[in-house]
Protein backbone atom coordinates (compact mmCIF):
# COMPACT_ATOMS: atom_id res chain seq x y z
CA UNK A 1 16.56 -10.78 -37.95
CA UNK A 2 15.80 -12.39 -34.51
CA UNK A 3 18.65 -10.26 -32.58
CA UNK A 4 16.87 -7.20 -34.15
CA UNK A 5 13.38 -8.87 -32.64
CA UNK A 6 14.99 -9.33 -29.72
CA UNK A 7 16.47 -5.87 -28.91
CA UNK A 8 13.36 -4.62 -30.14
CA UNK A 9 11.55 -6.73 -27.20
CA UNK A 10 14.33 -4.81 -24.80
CA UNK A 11 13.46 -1.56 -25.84
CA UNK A 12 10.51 -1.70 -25.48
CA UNK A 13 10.30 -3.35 -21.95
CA UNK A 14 12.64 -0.82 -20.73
CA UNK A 15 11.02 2.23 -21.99
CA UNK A 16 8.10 0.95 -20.00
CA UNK A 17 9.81 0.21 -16.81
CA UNK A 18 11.47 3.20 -16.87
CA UNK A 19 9.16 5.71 -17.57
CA UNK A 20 5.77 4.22 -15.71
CA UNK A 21 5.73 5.07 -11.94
CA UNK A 22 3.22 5.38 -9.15
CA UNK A 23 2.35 8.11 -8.00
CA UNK A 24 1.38 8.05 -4.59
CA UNK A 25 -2.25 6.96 -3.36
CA UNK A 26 -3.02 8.35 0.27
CA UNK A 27 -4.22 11.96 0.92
CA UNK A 28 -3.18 13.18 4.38
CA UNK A 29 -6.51 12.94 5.34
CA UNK A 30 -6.08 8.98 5.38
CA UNK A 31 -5.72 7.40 8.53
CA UNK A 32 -3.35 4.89 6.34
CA UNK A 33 0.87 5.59 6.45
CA UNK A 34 2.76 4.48 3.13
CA UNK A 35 6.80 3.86 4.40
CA UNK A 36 8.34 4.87 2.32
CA UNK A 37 6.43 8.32 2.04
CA UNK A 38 7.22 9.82 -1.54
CA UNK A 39 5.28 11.35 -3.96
CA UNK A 40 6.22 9.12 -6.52
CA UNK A 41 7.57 5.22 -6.59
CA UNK A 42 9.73 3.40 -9.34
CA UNK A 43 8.21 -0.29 -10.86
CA UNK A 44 9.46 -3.08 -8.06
CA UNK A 45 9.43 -0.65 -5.34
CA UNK A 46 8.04 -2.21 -1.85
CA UNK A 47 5.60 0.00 0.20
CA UNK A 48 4.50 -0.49 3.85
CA UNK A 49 1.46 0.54 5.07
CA UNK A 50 0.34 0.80 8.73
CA UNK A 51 -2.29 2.92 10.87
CA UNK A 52 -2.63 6.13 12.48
CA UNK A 53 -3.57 5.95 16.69
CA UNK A 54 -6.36 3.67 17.47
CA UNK A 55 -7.09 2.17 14.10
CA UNK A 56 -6.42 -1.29 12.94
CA UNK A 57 -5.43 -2.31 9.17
CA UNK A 58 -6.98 -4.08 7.12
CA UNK A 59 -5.51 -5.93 3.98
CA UNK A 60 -2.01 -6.45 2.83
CA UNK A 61 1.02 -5.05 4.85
CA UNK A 62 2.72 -4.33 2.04
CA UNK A 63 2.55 -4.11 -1.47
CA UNK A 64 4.62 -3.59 -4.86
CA UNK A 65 4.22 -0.87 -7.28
CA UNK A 66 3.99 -3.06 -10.28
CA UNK A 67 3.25 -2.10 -14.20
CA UNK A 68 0.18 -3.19 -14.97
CA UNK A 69 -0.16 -3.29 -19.35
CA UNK A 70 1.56 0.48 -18.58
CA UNK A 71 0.23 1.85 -16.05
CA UNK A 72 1.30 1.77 -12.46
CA UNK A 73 -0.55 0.30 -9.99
CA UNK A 74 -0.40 0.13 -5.99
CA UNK A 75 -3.54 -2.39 -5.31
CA UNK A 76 -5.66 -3.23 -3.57
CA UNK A 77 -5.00 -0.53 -1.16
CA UNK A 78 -5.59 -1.67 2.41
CA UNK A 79 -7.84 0.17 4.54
CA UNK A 80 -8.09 1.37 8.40
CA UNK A 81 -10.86 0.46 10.91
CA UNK A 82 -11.19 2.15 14.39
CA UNK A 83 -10.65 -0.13 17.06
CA UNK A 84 -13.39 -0.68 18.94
CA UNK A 85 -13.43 -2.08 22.63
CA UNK A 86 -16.08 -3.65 25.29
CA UNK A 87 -15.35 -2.75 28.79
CA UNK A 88 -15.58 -5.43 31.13
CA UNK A 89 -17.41 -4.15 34.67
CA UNK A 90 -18.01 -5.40 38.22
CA UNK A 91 -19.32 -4.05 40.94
CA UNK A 92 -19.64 -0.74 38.37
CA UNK A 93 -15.37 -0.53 37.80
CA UNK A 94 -14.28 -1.07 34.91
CA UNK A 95 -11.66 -4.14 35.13
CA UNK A 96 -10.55 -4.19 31.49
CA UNK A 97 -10.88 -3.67 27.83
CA UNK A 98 -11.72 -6.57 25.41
CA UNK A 99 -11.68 -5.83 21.46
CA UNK A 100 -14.30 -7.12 19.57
């Protein structure tokens, strides 16, 4: 009776881990980049994320697509911020750029 528990237990967490996967999260819109970039991502499966151009991120640099009770989750998603800078004058030239 246990092995049949057991196997049962199997079954069931494969099923699961088989047939849950993310699906993924960005529009192209974002100014976020997923690596690797694929419509869809298998349980266990490490993501990168990084910015487009002049925007800084915010939050994890990487994450796991993970089954969460059966459904696949990529969280929390980071974000992007534009980078903002404060130019440093004298004499009316501008010397440098400081980020704030």
């Amino acid at each position: 009776m246990r092995f049949f528990r057991i196997c049962s237990r199997l079954i069931k967490i494969f099923n699961l881990h088989s047939s849950v996967q993310c699906t993924n999260p960005l529009d192209k819109s974002s100014q976020l980049r997923i690596s690797p970039d694929l419509p869809k991502y298998d349980i266990d499966t490490q993501l990168s994320f990084s910015c487009k151009g002049r925007y800084n991120l915010d939050g994890a640099k990487s994450l796991v697509c993970r089954n969460d009770n059966g459904k696949a989750v990529i969280a929390p998603l980071p974000t992007c911020t534009e980078q903002t800078c404060d130019k440093a004058e004298v004499g009316g030239r501008v010397i440098g750029m400081q980020k704030r």
